[in-house]
PDB file of N, CA and C in Angstrom:
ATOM      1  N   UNK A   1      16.298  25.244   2.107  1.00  0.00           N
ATOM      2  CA  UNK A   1      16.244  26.680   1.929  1.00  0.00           C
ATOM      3  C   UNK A   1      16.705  27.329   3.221  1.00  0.00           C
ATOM      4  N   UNK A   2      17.565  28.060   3.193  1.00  0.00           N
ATOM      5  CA  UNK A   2      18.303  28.467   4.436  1.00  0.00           C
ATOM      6  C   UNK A   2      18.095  30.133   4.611  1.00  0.00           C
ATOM      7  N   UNK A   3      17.347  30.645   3.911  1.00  0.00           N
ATOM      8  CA  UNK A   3      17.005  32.382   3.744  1.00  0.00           C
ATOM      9  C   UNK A   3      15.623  32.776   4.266  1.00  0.00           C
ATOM     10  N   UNK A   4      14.715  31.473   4.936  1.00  0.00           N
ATOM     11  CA  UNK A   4      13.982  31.771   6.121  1.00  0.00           C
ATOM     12  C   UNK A   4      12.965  31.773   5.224  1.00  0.00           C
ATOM     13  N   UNK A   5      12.439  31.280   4.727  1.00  0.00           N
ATOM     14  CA  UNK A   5      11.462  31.701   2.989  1.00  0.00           C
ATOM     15  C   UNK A   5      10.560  29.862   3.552  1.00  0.00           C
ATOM     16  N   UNK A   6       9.756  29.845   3.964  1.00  0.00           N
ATOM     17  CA  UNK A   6       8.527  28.612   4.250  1.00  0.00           C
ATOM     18  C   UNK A   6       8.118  28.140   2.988  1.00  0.00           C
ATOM     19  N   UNK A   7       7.829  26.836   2.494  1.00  0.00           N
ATOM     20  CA  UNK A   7       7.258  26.535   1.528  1.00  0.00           C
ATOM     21  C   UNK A   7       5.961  25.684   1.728  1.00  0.00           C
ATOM     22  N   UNK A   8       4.985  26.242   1.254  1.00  0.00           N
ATOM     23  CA  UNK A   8       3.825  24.802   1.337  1.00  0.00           C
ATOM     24  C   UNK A   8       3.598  24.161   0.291  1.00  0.00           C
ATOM     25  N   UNK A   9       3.281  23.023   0.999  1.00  0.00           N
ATOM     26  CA  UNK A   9       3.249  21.935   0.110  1.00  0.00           C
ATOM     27  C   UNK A   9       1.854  20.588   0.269  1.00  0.00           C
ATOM     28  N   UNK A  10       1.440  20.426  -0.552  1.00  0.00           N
ATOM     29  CA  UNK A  10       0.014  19.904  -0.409  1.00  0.00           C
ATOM     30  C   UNK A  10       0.848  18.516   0.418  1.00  0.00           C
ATOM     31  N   UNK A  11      -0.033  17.817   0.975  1.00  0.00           N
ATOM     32  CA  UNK A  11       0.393  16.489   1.473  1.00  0.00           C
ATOM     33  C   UNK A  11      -0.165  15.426   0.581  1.00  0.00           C
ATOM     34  N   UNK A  12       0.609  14.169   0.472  1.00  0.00           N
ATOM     35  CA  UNK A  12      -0.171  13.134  -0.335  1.00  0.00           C
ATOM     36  C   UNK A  12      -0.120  11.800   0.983  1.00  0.00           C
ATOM     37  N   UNK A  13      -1.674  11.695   1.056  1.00  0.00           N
ATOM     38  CA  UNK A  13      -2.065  11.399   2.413  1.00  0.00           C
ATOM     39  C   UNK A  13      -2.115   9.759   1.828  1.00  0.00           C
ATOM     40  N   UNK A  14      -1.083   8.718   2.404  1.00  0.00           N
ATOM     41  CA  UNK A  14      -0.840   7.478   2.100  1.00  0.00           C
ATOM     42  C   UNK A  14      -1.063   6.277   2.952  1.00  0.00           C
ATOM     43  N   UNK A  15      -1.962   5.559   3.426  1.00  0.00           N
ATOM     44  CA  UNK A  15      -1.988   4.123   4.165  1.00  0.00           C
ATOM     45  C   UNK A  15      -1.595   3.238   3.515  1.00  0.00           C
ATOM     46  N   UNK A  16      -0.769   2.693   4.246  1.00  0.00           N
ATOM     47  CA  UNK A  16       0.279   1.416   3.400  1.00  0.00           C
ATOM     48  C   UNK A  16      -1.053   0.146   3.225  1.00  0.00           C
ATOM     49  N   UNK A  17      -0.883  -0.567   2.366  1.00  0.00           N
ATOM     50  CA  UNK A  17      -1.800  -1.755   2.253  1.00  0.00           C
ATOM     51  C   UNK A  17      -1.339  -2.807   3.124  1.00  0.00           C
ATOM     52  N   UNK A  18      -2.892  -3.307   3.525  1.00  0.00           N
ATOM     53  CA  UNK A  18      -2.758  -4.437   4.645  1.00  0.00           C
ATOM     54  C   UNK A  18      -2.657  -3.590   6.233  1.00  0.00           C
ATOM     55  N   UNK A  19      -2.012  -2.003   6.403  1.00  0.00           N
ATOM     56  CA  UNK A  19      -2.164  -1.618   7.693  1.00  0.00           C
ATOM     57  C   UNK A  19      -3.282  -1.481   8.477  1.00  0.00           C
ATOM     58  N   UNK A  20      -2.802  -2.214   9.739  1.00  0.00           N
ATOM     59  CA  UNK A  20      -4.474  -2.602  10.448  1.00  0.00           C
ATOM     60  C   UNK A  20      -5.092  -1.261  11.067  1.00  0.00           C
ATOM     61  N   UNK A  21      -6.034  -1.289  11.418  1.00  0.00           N
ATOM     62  CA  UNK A  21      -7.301  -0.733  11.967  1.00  0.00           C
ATOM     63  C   UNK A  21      -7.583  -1.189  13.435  1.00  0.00           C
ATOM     64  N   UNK A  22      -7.096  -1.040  14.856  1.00  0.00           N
ATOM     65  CA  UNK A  22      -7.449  -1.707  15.582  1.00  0.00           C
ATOM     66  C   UNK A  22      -8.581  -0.957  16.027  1.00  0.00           C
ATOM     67  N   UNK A  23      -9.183  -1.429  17.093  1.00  0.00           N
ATOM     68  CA  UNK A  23     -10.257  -1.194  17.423  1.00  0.00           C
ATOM     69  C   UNK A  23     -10.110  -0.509  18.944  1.00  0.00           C
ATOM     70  N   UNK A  24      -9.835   0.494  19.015  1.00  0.00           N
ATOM     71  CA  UNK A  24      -9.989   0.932  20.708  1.00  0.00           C
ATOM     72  C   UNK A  24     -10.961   1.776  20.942  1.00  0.00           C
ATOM     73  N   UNK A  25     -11.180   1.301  22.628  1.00  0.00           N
ATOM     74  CA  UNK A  25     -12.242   2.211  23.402  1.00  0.00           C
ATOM     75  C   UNK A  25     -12.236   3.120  24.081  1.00  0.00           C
ATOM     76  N   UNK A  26     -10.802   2.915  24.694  1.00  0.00           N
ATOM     77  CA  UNK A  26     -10.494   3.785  25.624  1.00  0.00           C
ATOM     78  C   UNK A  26      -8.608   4.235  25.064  1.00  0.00           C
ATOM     79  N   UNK A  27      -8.589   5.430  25.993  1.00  0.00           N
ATOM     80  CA  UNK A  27      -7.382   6.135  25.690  1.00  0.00           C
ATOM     81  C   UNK A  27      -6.669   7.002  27.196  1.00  0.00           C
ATOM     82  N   UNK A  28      -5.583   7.152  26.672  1.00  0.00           N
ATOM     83  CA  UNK A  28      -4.914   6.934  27.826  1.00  0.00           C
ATOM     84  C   UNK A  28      -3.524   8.042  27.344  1.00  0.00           C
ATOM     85  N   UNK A  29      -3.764   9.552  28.181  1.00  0.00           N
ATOM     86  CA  UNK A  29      -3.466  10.215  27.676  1.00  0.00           C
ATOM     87  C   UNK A  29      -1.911  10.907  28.842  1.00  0.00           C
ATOM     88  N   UNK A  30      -0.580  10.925  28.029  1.00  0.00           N
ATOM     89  CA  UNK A  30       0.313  11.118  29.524  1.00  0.00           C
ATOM     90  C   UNK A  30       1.405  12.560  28.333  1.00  0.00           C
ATOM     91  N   UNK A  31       0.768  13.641  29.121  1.00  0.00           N
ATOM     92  CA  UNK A  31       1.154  15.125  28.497  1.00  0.00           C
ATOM     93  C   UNK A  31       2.509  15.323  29.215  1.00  0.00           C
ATOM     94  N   UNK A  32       3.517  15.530  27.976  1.00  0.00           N
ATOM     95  CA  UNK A  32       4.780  15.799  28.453  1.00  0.00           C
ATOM     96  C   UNK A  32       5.395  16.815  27.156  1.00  0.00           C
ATOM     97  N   UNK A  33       6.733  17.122  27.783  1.00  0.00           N
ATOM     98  CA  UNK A  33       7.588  17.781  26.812  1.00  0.00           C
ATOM     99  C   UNK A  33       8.328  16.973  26.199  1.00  0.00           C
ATOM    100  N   UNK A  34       9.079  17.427  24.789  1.00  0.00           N
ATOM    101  CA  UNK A  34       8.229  18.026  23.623  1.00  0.00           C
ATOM    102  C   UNK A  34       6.970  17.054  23.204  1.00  0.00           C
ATOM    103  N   UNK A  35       6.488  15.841  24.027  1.00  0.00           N
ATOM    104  CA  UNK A  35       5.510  15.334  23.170  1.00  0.00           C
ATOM    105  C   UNK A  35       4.755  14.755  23.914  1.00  0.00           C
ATOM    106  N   UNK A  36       3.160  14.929  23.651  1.00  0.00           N
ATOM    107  CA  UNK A  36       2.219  13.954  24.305  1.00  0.00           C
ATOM    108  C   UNK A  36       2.234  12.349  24.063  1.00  0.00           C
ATOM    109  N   UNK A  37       2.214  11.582  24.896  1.00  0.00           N
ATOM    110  CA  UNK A  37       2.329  10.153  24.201  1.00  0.00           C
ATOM    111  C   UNK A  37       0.164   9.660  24.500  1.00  0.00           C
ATOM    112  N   UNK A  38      -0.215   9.371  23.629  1.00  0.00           N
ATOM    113  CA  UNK A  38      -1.606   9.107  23.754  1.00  0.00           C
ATOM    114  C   UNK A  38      -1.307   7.846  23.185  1.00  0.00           C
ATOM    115  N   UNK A  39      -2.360   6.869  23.958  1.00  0.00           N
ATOM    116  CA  UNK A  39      -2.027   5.219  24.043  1.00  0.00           C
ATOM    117  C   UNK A  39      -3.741   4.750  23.748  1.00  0.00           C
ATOM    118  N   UNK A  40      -3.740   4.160  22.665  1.00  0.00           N
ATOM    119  CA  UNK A  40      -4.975   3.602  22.143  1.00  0.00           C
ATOM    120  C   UNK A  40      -5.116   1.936  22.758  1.00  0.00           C
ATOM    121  N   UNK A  41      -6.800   1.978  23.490  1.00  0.00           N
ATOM    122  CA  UNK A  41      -6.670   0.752  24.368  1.00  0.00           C
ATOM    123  C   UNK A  41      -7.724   0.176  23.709  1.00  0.00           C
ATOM    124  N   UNK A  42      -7.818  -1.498  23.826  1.00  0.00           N
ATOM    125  CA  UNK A  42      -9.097  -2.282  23.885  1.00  0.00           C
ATOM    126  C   UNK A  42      -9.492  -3.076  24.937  1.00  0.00           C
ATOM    127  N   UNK A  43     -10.368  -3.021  25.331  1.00  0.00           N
ATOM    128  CA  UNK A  43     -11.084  -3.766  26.720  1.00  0.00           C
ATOM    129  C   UNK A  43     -11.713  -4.815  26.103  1.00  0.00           C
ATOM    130  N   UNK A  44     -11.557  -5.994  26.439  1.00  0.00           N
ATOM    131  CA  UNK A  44     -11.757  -6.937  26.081  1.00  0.00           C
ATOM    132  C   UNK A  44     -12.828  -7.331  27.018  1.00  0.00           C
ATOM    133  N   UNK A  45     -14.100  -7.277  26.982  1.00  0.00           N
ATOM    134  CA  UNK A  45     -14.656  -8.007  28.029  1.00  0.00           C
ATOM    135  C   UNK A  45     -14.778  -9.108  28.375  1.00  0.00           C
ATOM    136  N   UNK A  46     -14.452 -10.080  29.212  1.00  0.00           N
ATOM    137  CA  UNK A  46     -14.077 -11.404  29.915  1.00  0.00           C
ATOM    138  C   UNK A  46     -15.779 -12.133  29.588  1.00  0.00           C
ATOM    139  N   UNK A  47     -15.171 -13.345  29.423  1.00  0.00           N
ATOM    140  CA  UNK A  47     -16.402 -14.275  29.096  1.00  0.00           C
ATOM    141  C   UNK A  47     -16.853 -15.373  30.716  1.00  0.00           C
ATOM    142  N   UNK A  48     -17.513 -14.621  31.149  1.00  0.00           N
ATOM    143  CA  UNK A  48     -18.353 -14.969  32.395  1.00  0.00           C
ATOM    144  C   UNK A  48     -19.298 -16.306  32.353  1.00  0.00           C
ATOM    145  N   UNK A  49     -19.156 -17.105  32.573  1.00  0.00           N
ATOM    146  CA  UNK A  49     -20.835 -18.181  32.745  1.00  0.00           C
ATOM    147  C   UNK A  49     -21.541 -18.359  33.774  1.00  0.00           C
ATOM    148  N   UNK A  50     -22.521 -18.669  33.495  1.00  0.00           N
ATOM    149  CA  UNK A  50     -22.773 -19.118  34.664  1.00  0.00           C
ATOM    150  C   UNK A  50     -24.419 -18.552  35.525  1.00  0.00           C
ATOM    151  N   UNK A  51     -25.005 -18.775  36.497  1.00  0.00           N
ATOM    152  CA  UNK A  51     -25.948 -17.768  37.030  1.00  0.00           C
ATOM    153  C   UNK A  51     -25.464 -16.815  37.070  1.00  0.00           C
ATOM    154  N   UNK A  52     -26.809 -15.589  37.269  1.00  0.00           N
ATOM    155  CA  UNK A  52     -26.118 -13.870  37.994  1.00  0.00           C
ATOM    156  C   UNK A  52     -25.563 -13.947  39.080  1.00  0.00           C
ATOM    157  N   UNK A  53     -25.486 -14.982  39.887  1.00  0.00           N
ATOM    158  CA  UNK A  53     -24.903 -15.255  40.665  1.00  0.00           C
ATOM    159  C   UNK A  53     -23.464 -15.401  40.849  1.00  0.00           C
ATOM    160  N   UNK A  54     -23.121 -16.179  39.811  1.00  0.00           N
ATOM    161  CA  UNK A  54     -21.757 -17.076  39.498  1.00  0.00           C
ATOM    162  C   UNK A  54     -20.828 -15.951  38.706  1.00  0.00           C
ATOM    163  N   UNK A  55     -21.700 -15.167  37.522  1.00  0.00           N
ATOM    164  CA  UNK A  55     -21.226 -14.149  37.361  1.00  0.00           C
ATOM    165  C   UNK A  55     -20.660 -13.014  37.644  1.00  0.00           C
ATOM    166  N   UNK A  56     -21.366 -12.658  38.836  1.00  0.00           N
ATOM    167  CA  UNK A  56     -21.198 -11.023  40.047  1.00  0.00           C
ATOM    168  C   UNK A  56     -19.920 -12.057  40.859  1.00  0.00           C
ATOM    169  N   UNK A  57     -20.323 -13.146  41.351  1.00  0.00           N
ATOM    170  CA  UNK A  57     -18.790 -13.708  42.103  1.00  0.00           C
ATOM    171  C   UNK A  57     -17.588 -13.748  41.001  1.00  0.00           C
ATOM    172  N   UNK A  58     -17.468 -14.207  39.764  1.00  0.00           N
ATOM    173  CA  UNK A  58     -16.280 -14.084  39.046  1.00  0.00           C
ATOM    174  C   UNK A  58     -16.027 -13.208  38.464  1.00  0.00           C
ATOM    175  N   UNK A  59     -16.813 -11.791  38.264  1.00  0.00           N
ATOM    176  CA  UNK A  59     -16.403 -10.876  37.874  1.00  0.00           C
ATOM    177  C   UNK A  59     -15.536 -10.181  39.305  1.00  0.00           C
ATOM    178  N   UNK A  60     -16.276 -10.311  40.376  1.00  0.00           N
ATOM    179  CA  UNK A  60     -15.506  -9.147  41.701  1.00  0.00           C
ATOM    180  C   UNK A  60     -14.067 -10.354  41.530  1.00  0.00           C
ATOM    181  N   UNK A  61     -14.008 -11.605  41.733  1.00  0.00           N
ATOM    182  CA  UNK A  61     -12.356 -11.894  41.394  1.00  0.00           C
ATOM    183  C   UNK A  61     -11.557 -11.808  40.661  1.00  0.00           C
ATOM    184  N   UNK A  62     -12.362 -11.375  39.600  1.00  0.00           N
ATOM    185  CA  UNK A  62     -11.068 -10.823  38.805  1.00  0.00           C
ATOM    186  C   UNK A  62     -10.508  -9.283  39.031  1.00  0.00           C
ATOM    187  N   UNK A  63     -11.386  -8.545  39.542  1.00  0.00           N
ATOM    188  CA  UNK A  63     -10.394  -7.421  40.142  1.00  0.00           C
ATOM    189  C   UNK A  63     -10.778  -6.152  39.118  1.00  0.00           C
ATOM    190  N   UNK A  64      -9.441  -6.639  37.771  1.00  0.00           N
ATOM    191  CA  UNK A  64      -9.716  -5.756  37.132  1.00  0.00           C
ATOM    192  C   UNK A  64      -9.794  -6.275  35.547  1.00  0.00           C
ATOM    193  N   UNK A  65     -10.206  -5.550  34.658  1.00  0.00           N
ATOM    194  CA  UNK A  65     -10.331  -6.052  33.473  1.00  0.00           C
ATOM    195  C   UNK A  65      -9.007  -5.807  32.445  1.00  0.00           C
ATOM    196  N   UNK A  66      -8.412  -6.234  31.997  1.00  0.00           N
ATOM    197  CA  UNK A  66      -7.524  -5.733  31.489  1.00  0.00           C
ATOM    198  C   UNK A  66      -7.385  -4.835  30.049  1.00  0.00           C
ATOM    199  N   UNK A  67      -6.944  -3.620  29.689  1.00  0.00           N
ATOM    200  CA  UNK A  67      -7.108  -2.633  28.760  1.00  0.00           C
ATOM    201  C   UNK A  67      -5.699  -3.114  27.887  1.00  0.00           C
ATOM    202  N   UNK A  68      -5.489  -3.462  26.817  1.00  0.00           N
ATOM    203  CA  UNK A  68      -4.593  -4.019  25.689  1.00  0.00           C
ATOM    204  C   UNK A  68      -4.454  -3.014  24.669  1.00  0.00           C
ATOM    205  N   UNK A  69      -3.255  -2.206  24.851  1.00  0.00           N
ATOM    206  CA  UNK A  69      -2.893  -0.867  24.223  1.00  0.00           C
ATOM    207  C   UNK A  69      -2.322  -2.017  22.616  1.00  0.00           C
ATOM    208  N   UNK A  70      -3.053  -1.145  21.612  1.00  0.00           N
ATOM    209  CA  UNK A  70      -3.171  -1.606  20.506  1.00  0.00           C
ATOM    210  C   UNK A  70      -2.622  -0.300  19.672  1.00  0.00           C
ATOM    211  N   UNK A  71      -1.976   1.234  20.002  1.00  0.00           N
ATOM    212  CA  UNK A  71      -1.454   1.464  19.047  1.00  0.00           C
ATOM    213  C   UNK A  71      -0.998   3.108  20.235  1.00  0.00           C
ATOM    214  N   UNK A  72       0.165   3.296  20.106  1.00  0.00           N
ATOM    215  CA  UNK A  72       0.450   4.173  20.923  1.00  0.00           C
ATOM    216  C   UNK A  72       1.401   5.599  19.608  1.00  0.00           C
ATOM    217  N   UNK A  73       1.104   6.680  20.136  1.00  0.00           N
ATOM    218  CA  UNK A  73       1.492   7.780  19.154  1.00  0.00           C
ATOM    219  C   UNK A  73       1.766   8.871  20.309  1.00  0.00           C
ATOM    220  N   UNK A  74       3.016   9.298  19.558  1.00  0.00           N
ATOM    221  CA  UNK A  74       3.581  10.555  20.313  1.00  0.00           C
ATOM    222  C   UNK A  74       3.522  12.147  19.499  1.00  0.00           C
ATOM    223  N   UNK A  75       2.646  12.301  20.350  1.00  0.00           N
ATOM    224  CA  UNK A  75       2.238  14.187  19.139  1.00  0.00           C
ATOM    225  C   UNK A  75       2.915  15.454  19.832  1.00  0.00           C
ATOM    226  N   UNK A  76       3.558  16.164  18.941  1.00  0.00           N
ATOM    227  CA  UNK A  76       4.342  17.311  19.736  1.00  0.00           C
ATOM    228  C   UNK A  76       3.529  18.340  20.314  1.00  0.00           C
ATOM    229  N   UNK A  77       3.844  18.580  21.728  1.00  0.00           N
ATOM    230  CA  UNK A  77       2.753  18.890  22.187  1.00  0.00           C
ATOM    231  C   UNK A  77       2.272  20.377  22.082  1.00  0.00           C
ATOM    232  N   UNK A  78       3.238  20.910  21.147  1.00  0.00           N
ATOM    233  CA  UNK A  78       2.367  22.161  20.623  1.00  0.00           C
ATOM    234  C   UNK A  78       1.739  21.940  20.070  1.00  0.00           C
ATOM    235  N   UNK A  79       1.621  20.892  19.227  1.00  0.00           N
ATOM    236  CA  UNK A  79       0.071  20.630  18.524  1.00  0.00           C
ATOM    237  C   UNK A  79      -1.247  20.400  18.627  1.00  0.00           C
ATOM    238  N   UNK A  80      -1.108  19.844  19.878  1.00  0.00           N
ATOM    239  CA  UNK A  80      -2.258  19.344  20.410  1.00  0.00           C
ATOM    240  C   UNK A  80      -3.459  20.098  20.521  1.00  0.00           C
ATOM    241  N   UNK A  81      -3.382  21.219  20.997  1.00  0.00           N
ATOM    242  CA  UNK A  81      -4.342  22.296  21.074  1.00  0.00           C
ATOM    243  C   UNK A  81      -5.367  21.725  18.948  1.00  0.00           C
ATOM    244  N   UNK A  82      -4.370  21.898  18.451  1.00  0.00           N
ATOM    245  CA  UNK A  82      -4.964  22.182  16.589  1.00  0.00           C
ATOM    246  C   UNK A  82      -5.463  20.394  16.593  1.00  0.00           C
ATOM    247  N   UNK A  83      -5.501  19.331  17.196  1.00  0.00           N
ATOM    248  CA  UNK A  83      -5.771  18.016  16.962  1.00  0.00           C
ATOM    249  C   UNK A  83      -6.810  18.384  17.477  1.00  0.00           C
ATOM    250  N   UNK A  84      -6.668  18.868  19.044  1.00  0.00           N
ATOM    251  CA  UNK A  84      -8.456  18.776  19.781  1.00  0.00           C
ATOM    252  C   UNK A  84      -9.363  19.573  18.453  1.00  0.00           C
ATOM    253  N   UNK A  85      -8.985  20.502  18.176  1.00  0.00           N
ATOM    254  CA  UNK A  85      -9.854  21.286  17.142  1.00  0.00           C
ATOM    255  C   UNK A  85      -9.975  20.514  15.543  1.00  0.00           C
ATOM    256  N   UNK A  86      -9.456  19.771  15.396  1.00  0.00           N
ATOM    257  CA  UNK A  86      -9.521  19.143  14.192  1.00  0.00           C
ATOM    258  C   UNK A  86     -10.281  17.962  14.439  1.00  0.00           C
ATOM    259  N   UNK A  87     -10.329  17.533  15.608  1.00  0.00           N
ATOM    260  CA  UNK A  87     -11.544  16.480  16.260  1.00  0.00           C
ATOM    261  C   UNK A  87     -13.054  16.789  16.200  1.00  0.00           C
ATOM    262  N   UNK A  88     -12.695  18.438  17.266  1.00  0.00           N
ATOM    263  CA  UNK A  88     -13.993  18.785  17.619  1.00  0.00           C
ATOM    264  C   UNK A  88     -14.660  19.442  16.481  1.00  0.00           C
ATOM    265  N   UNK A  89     -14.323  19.756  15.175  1.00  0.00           N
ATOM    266  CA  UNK A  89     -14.684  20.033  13.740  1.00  0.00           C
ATOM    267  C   UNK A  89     -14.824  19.034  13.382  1.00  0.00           C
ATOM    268  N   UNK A  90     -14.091  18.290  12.809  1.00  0.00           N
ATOM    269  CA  UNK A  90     -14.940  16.853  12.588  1.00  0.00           C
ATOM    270  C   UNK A  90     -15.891  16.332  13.436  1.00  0.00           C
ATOM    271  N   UNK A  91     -15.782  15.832  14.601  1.00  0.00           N
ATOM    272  CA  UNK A  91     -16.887  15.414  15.011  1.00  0.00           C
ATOM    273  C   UNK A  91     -18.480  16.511  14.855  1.00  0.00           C
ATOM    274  N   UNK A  92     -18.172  17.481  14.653  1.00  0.00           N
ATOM    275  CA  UNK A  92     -19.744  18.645  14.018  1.00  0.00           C
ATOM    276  C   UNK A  92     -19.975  18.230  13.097  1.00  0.00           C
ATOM    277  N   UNK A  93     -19.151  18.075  11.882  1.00  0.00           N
ATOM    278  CA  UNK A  93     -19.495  17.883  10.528  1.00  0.00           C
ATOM    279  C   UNK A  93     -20.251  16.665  10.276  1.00  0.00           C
ATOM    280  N   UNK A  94     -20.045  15.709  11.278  1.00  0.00           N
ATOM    281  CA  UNK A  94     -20.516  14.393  10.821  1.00  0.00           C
ATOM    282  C   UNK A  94     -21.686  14.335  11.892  1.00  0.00           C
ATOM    283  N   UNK A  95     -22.197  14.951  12.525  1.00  0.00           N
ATOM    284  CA  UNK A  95     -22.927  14.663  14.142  1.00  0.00           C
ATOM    285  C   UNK A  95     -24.557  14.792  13.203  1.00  0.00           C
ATOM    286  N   UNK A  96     -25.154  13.681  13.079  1.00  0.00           N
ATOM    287  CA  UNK A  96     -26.456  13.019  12.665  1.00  0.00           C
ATOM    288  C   UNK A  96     -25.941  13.055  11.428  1.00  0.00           C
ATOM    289  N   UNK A  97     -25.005  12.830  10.755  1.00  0.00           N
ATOM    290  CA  UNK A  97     -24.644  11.875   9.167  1.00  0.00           C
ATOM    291  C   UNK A  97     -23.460  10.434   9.762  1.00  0.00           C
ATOM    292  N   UNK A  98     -24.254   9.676   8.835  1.00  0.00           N
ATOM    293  CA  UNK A  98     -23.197   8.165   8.731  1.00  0.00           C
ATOM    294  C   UNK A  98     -22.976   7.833   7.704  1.00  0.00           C
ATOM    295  N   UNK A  99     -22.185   8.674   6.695  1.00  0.00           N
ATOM    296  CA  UNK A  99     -21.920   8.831   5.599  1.00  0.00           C
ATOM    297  C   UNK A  99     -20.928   8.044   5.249  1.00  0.00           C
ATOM    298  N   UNK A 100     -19.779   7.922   6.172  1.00  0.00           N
ATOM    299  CA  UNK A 100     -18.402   7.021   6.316  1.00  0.00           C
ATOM    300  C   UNK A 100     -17.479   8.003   5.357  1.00  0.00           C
ATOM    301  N   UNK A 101     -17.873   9.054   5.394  1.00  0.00           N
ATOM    302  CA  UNK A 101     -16.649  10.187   4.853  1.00  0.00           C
ATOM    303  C   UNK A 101     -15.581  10.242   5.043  1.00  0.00           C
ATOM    304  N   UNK A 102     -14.424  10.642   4.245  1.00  0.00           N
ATOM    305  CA  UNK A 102     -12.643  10.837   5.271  1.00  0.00           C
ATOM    306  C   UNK A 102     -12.747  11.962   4.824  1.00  0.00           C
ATOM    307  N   UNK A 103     -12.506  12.661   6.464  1.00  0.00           N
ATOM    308  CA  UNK A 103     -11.657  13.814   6.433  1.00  0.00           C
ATOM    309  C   UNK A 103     -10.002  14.051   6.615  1.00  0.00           C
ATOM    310  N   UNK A 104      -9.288  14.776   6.124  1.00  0.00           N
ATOM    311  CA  UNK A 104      -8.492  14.779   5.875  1.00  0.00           C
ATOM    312  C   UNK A 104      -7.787  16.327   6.356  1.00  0.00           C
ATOM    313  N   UNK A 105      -7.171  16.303   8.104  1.00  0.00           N
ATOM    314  CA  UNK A 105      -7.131  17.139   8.588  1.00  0.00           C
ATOM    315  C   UNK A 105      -5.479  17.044   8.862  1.00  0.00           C
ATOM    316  N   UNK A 106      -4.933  18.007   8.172  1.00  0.00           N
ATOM    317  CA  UNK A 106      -3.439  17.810   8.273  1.00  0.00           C
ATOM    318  C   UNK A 106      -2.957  18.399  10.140  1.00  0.00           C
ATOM    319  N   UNK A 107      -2.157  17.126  10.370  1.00  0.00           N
ATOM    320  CA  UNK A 107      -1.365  17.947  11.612  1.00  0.00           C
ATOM    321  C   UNK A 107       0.327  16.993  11.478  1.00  0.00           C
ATOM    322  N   UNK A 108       0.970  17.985  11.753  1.00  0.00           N
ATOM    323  CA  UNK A 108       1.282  18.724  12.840  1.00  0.00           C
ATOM    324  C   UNK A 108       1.090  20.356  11.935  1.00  0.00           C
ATOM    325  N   UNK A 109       1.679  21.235  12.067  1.00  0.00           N
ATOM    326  CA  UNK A 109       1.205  22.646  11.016  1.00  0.00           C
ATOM    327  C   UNK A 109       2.670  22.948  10.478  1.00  0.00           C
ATOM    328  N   UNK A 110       3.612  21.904  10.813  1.00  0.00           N
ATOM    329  CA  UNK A 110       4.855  21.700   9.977  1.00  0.00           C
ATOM    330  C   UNK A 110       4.915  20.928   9.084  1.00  0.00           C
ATOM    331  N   UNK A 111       3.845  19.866   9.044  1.00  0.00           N
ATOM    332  CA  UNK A 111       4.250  18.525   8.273  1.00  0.00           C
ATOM    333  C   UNK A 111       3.800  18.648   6.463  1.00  0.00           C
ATOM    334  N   UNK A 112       2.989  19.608   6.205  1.00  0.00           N
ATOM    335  CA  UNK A 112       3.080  20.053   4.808  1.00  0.00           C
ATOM    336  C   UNK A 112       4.247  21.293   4.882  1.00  0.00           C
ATOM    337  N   UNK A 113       5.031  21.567   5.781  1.00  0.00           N
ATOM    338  CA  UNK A 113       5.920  23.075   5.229  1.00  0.00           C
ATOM    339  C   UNK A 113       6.938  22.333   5.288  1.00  0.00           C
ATOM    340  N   UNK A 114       7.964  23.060   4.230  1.00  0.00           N
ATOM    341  CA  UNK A 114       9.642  22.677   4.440  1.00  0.00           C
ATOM    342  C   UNK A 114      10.189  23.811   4.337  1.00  0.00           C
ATOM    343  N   UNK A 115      11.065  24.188   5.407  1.00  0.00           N
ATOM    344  CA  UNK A 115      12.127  25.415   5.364  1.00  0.00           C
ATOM    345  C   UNK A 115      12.991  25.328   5.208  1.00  0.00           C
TER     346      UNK A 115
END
């Protein structure tokens, strides 16, 4: 449509079968133009033996623990502002329920319109 006329359009919200679920703890956030790249991590904690002793010595040699980016996404970063808010609304709605609900919070605020 080329006469400037927006259309909405419901989304049909699809996970392919078999797509995994990883598990991260930490995140790792690097804000740029046009897009934020946010990097989903897992910390694996290292399997130590030994006395508290043997332990506190092989943990300080290893230094550092290593964080294993398990799923990285680039969001345009005008959006971002409407994700934090689609977080911080969800996370209210559910704060003392463990219902295992999906919400279903469309972003980017283009991705149901076609012009």
């Amino acid at each position: 449509m080329s006469d400037g006329v927006t259309l909405q359009m419901p989304l049909d919200w699809r996970i392919p079968e078999g797509m995994q679920a990883p598990y991260a703890t930490q995140l790792l956030v690097q804000p740029g133009e046009p897009a934020w790249i946010l990097s989903f991590h897992e910390v694996r904690q290292p399997v130590l033996l030994g006395s508290d002793e043997e332990v506190r010595r092989a943990a300080k040699a290893l230094g550092k623990v290593p964080a294993i980016c398990v799923a990285r996404v680039a969001v345009p970063a005008a959006e971002i502002p409407r994700m934090i808010a689609a977080l911080q609304e969800t996370w209210q709605k559910v704060q003392g329920q463990r219902t295992g609900g999906v919400y279903a919070i469309p972003l980017p605020a283009s991705g149901g319109q076609f012009a």
